[in-house]
PDB file of N, CA and C in Angstrom:
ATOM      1  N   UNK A   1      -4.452 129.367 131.044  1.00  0.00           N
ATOM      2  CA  UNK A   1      -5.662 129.380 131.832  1.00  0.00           C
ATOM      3  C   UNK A   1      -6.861 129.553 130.894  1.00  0.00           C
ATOM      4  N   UNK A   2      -7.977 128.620 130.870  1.00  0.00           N
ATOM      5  CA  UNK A   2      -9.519 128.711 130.404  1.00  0.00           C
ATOM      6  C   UNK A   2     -10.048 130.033 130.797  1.00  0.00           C
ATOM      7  N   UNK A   3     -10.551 130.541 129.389  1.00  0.00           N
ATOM      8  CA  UNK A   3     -11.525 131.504 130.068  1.00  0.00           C
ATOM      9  C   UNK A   3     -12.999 131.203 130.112  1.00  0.00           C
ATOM     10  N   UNK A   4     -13.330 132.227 131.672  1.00  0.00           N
ATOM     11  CA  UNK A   4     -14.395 131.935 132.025  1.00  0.00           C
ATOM     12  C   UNK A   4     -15.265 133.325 131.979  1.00  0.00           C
ATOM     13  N   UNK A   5     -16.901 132.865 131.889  1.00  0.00           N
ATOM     14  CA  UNK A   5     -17.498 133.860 131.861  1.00  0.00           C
ATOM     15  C   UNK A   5     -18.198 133.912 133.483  1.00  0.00           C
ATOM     16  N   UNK A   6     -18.493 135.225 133.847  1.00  0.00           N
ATOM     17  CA  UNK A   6     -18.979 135.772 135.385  1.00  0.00           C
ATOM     18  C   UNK A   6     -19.543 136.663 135.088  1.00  0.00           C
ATOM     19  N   UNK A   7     -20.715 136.757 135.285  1.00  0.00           N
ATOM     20  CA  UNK A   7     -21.999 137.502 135.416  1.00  0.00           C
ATOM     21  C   UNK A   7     -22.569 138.493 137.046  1.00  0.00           C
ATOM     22  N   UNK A   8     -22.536 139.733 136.835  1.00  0.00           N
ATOM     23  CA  UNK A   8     -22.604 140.640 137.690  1.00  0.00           C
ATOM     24  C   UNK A   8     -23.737 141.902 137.136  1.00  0.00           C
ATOM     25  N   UNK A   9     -24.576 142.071 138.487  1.00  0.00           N
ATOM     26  CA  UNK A   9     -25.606 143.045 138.660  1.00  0.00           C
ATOM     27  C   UNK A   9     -25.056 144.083 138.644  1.00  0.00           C
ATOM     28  N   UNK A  10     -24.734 145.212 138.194  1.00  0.00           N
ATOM     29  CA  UNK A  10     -24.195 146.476 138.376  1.00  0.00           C
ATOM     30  C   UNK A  10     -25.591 147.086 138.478  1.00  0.00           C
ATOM     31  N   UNK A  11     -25.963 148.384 139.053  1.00  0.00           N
ATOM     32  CA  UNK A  11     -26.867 149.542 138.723  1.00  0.00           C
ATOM     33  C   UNK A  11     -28.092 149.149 137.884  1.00  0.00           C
ATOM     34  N   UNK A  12     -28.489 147.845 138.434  1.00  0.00           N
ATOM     35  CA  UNK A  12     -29.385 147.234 137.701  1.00  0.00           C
ATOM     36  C   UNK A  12     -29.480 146.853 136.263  1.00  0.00           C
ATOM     37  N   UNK A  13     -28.356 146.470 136.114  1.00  0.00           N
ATOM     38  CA  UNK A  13     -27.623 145.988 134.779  1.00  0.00           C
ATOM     39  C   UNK A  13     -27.022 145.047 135.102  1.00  0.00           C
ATOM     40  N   UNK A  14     -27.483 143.765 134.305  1.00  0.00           N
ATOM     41  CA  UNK A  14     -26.378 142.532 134.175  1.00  0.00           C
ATOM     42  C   UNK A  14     -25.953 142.630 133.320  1.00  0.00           C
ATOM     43  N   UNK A  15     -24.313 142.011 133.673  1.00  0.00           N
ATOM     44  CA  UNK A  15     -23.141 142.257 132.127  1.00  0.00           C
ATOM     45  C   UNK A  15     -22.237 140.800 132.533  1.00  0.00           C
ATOM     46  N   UNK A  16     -22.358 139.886 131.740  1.00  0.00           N
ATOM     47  CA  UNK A  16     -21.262 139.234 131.578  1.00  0.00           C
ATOM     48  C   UNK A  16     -19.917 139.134 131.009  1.00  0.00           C
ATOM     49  N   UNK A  17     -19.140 138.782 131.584  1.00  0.00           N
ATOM     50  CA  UNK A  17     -17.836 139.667 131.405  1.00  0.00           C
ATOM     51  C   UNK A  17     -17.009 138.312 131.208  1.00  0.00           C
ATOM     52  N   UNK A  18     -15.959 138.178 129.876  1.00  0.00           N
ATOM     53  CA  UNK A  18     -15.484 137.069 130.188  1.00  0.00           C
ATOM     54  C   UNK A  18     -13.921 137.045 130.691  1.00  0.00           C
ATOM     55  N   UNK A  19     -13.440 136.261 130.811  1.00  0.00           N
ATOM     56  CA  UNK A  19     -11.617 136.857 131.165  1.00  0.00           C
ATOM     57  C   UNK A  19     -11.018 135.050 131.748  1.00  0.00           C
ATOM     58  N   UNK A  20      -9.594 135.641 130.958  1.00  0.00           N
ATOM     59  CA  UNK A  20      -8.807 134.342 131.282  1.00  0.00           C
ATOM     60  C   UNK A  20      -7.492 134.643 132.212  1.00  0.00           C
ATOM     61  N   UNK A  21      -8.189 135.591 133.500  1.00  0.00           N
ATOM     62  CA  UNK A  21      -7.296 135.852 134.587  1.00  0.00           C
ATOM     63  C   UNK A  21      -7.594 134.600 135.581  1.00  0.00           C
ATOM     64  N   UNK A  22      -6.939 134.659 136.900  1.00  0.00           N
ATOM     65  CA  UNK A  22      -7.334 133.357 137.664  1.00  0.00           C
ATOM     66  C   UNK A  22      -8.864 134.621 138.404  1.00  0.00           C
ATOM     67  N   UNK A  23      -9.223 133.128 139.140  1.00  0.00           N
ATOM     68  CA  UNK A  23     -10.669 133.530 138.681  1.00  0.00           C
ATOM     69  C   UNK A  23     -11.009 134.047 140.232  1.00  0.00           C
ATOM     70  N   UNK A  24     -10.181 133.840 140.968  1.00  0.00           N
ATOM     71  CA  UNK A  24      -9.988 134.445 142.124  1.00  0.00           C
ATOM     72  C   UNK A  24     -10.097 136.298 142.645  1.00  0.00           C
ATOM     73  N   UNK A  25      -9.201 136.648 141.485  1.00  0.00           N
ATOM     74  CA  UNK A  25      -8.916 138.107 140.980  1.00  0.00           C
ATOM     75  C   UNK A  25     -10.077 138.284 140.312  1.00  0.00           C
ATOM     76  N   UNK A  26     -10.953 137.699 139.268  1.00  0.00           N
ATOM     77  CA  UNK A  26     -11.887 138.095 138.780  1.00  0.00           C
ATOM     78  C   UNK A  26     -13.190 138.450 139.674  1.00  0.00           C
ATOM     79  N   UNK A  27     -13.208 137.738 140.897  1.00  0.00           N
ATOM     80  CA  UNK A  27     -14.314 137.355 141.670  1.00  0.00           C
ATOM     81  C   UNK A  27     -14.142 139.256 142.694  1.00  0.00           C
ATOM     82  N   UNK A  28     -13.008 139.064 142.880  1.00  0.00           N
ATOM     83  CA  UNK A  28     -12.252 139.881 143.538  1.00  0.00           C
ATOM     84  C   UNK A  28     -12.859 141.377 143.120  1.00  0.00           C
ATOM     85  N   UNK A  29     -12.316 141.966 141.850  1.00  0.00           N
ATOM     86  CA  UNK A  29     -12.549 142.700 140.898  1.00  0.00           C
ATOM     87  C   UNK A  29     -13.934 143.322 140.781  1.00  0.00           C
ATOM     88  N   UNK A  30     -14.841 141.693 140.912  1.00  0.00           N
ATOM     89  CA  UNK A  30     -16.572 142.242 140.689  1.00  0.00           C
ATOM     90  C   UNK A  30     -16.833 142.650 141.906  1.00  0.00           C
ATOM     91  N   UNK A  31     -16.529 141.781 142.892  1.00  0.00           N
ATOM     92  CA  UNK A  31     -16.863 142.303 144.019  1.00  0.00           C
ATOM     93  C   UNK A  31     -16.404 143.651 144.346  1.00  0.00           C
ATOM     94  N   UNK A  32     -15.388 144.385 143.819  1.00  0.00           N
ATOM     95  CA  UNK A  32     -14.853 146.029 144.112  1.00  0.00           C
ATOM     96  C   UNK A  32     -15.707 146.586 143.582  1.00  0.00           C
ATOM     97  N   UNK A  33     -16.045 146.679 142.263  1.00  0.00           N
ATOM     98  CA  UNK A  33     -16.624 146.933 141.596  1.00  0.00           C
ATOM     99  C   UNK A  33     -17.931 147.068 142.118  1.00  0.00           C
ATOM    100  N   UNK A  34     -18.994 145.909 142.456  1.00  0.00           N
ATOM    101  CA  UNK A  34     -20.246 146.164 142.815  1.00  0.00           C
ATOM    102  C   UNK A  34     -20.417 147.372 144.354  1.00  0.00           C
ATOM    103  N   UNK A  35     -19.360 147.138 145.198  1.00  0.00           N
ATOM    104  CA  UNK A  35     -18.667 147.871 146.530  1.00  0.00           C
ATOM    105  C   UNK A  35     -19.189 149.083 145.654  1.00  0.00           C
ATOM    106  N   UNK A  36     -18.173 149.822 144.766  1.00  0.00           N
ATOM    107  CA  UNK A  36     -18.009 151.143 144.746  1.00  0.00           C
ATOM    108  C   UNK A  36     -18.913 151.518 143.665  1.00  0.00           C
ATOM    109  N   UNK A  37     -19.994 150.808 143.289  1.00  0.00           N
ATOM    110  CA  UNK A  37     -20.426 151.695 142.262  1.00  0.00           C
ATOM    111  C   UNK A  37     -21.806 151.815 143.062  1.00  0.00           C
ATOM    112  N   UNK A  38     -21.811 151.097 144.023  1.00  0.00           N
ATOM    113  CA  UNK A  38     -23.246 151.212 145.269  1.00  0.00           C
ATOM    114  C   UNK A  38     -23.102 151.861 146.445  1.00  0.00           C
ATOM    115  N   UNK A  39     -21.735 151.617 147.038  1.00  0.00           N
ATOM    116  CA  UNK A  39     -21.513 153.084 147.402  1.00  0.00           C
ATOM    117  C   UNK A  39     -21.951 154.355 147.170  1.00  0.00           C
ATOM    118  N   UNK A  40     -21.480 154.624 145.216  1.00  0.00           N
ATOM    119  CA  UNK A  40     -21.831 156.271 144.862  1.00  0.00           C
ATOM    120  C   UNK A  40     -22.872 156.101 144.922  1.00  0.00           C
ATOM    121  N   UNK A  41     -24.042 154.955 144.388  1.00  0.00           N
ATOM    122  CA  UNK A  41     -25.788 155.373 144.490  1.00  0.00           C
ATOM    123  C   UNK A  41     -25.743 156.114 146.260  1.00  0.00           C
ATOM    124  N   UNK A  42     -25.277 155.469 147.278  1.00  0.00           N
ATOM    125  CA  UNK A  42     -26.058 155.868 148.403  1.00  0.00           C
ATOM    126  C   UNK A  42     -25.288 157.240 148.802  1.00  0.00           C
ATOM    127  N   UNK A  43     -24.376 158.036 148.001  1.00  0.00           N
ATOM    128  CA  UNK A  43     -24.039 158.484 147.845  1.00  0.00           C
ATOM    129  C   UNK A  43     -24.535 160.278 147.108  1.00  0.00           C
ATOM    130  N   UNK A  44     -24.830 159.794 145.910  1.00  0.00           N
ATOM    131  CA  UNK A  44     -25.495 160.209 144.755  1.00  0.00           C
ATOM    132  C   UNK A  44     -27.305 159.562 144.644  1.00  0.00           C
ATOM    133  N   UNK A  45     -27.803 159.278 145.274  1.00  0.00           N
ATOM    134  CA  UNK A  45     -29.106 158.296 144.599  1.00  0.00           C
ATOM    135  C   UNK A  45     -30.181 158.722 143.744  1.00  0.00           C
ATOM    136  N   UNK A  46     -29.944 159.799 143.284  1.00  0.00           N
ATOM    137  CA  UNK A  46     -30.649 160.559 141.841  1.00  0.00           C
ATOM    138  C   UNK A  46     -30.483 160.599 140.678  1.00  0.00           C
ATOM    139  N   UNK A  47     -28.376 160.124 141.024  1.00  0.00           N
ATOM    140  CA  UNK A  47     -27.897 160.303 139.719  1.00  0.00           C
ATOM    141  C   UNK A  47     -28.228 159.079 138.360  1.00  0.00           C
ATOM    142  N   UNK A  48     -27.414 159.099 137.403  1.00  0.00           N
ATOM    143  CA  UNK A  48     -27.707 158.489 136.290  1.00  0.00           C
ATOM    144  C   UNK A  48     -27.170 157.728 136.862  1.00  0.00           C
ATOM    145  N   UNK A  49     -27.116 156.577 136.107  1.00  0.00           N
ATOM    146  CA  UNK A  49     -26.307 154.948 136.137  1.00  0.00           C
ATOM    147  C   UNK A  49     -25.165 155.660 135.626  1.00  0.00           C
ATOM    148  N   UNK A  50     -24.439 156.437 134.542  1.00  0.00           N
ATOM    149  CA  UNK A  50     -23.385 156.500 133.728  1.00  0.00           C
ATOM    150  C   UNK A  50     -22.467 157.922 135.050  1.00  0.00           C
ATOM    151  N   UNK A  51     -23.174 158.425 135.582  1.00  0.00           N
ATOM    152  CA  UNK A  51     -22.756 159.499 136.576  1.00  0.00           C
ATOM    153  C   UNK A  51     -22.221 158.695 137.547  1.00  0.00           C
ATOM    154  N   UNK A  52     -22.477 157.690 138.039  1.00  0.00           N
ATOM    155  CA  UNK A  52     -22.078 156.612 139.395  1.00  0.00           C
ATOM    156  C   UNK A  52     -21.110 155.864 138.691  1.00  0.00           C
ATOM    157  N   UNK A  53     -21.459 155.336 137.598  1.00  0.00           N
ATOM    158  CA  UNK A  53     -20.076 154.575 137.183  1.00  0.00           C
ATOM    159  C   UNK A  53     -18.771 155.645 136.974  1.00  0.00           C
ATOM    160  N   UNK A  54     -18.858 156.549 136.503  1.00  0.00           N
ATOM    161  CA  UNK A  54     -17.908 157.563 136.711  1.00  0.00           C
ATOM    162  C   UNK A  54     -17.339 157.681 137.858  1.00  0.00           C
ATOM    163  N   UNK A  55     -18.332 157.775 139.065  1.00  0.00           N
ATOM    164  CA  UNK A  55     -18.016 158.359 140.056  1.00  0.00           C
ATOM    165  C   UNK A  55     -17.562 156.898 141.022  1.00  0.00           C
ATOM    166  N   UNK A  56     -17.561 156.029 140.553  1.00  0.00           N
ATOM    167  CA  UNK A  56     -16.933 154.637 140.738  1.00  0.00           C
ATOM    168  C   UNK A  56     -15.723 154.556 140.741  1.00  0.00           C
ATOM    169  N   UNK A  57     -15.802 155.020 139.274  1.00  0.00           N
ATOM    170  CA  UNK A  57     -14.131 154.967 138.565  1.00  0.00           C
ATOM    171  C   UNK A  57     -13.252 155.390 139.227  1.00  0.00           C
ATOM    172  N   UNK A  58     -13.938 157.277 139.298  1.00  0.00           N
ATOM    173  CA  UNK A  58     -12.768 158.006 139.992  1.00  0.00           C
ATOM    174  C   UNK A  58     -12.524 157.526 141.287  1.00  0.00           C
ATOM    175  N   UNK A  59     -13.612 156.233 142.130  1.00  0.00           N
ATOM    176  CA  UNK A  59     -13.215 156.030 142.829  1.00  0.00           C
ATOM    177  C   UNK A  59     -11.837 155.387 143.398  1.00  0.00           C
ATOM    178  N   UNK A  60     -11.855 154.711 142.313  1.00  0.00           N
ATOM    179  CA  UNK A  60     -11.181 153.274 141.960  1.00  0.00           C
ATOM    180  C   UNK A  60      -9.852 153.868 141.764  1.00  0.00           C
ATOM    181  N   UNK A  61      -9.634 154.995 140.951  1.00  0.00           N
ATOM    182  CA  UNK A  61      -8.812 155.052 140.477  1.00  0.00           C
ATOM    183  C   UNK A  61      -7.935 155.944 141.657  1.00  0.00           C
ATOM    184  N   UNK A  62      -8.585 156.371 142.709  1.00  0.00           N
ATOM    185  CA  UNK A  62      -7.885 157.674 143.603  1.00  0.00           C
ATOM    186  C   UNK A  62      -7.498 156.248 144.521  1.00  0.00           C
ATOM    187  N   UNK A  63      -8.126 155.071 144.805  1.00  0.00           N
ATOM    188  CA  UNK A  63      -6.984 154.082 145.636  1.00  0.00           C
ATOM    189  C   UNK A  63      -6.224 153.741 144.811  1.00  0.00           C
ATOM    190  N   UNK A  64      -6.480 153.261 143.308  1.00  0.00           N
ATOM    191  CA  UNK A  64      -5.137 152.980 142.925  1.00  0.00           C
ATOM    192  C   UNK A  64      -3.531 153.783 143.090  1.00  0.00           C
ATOM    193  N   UNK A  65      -4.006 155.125 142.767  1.00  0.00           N
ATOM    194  CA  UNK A  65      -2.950 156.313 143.330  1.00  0.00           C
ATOM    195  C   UNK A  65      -2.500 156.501 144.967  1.00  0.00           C
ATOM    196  N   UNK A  66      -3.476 156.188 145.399  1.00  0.00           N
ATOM    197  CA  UNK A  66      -2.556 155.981 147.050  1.00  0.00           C
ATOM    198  C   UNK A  66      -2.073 154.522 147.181  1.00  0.00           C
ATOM    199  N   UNK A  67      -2.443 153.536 146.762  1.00  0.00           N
ATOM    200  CA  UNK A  67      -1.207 152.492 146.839  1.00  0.00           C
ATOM    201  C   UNK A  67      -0.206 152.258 145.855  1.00  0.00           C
ATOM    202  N   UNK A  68      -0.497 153.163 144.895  1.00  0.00           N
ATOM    203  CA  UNK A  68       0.837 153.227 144.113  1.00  0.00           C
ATOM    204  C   UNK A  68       1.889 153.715 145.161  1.00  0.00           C
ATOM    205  N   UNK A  69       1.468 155.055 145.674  1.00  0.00           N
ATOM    206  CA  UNK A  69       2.470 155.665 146.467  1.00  0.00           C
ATOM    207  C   UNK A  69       2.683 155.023 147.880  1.00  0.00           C
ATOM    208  N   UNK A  70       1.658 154.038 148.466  1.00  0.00           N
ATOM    209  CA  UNK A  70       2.312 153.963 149.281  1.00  0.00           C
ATOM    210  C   UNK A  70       3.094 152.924 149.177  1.00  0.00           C
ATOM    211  N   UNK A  71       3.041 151.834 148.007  1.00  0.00           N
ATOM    212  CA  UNK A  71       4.022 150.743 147.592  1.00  0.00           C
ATOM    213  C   UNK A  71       5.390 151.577 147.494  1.00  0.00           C
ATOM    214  N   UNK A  72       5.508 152.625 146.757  1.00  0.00           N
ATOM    215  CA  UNK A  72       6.946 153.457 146.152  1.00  0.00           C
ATOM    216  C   UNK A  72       7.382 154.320 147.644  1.00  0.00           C
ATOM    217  N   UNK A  73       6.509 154.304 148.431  1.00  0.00           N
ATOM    218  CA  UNK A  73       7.057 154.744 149.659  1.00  0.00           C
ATOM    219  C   UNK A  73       7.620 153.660 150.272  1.00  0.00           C
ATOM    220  N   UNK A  74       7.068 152.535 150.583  1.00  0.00           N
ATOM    221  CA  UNK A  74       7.597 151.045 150.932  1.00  0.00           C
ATOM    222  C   UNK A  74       8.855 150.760 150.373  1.00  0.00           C
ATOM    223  N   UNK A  75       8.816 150.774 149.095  1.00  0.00           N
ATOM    224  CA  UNK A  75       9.821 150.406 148.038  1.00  0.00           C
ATOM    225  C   UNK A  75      11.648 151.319 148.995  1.00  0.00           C
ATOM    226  N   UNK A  76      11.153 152.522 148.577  1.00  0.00           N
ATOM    227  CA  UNK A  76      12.256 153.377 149.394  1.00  0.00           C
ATOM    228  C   UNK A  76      12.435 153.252 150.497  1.00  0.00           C
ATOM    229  N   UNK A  77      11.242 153.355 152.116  1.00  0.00           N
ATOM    230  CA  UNK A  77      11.849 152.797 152.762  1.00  0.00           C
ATOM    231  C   UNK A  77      12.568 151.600 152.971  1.00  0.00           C
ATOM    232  N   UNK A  78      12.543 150.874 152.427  1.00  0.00           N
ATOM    233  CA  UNK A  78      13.045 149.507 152.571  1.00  0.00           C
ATOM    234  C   UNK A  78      14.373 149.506 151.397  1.00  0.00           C
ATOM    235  N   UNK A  79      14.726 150.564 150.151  1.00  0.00           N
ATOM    236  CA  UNK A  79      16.062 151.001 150.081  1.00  0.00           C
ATOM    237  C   UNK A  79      16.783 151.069 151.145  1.00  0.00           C
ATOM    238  N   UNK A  80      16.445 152.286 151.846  1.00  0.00           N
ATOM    239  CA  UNK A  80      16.789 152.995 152.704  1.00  0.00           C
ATOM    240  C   UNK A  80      17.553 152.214 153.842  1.00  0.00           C
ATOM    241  N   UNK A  81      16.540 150.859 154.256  1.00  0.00           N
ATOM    242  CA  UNK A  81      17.127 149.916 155.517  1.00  0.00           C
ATOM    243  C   UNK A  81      17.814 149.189 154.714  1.00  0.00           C
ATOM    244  N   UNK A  82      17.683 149.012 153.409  1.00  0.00           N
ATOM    245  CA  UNK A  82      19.038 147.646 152.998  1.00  0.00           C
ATOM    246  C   UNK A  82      20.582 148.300 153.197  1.00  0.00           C
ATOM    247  N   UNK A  83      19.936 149.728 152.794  1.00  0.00           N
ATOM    248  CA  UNK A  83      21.448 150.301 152.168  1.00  0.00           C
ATOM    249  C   UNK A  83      22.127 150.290 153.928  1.00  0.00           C
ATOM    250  N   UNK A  84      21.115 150.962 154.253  1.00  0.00           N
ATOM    251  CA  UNK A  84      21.576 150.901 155.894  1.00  0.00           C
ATOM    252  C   UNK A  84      22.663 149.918 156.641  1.00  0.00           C
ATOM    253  N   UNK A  85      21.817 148.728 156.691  1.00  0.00           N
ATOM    254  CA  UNK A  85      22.404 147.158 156.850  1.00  0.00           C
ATOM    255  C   UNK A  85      23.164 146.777 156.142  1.00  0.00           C
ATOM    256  N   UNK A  86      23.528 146.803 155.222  1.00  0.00           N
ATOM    257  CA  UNK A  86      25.110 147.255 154.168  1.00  0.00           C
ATOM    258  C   UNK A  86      25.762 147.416 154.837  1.00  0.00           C
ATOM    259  N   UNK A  87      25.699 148.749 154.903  1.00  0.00           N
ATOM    260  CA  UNK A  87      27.000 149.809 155.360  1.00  0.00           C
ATOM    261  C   UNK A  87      27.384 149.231 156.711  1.00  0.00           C
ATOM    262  N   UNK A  88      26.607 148.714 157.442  1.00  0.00           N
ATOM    263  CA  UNK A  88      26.858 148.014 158.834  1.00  0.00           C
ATOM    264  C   UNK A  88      27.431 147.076 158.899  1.00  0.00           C
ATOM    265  N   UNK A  89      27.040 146.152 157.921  1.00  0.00           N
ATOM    266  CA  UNK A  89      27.764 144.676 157.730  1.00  0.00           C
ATOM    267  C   UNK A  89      29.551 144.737 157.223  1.00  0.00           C
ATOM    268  N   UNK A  90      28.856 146.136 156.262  1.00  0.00           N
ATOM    269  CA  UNK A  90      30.705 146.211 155.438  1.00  0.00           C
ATOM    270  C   UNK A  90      31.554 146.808 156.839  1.00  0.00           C
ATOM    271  N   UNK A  91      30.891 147.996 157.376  1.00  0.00           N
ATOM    272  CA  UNK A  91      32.000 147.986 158.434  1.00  0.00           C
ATOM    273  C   UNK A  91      32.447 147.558 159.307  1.00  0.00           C
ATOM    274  N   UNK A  92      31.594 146.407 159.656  1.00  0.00           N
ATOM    275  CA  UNK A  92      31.896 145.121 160.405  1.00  0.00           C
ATOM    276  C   UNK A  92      33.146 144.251 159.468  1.00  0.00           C
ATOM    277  N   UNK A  93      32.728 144.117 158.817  1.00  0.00           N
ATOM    278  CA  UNK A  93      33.949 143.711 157.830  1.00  0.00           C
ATOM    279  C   UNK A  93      35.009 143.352 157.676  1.00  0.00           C
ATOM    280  N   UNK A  94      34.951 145.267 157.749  1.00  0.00           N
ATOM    281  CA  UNK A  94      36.649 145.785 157.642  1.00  0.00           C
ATOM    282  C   UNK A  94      37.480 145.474 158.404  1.00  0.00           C
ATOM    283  N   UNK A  95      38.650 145.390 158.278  1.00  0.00           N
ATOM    284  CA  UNK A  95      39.878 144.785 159.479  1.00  0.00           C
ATOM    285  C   UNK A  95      40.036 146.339 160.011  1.00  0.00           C
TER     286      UNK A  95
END
């Protein structure tokens, strides 16, 4: 994949950013990004630019931790029903 460059307003800062992800995810990404770091201004609206991007981050980063867990909760329940449906099928099975 070509990389492309994408240009985004943050906190009254433009930064072009380049990346050779699909560009879908990239679009994706800025758009979270601009979401949560304007959020903390209306949030915070005194603070620094470098205090909101922080407070972005940690945003960012406390959903990444609940869909980690709730993927690894998914993950197990859905152990849980295979092993289930197994054991059902095998004792169907059995003579």
């Amino acid at each position: 994949m070509e990389t492309a460059a994408y240009t985004i307003e943050i906190l009254g800062q433009t930064v072009t950013v380049k990346s050779g992800t699909d560009p879908e995810v990239v679009q994706e990404a800025l758009r979270i990004a601009a979401l949560k770091t304007a959020d903390a201004q209306k949030r915070l609206p005194r603070s620094a630019p470098y205090q909101l991007a922080l407070l972005a981050l940690l945003d960012l980063a406390e959903d990444y931790v609940r869909s980690k867990r709730r993927t690894s909760d998914y993950r197990k329940r859905l152990d849980e029903k295979t092993a289930e449906t197994l054991a059902l099928i095998e004792a169907e099975l059995k003579p």
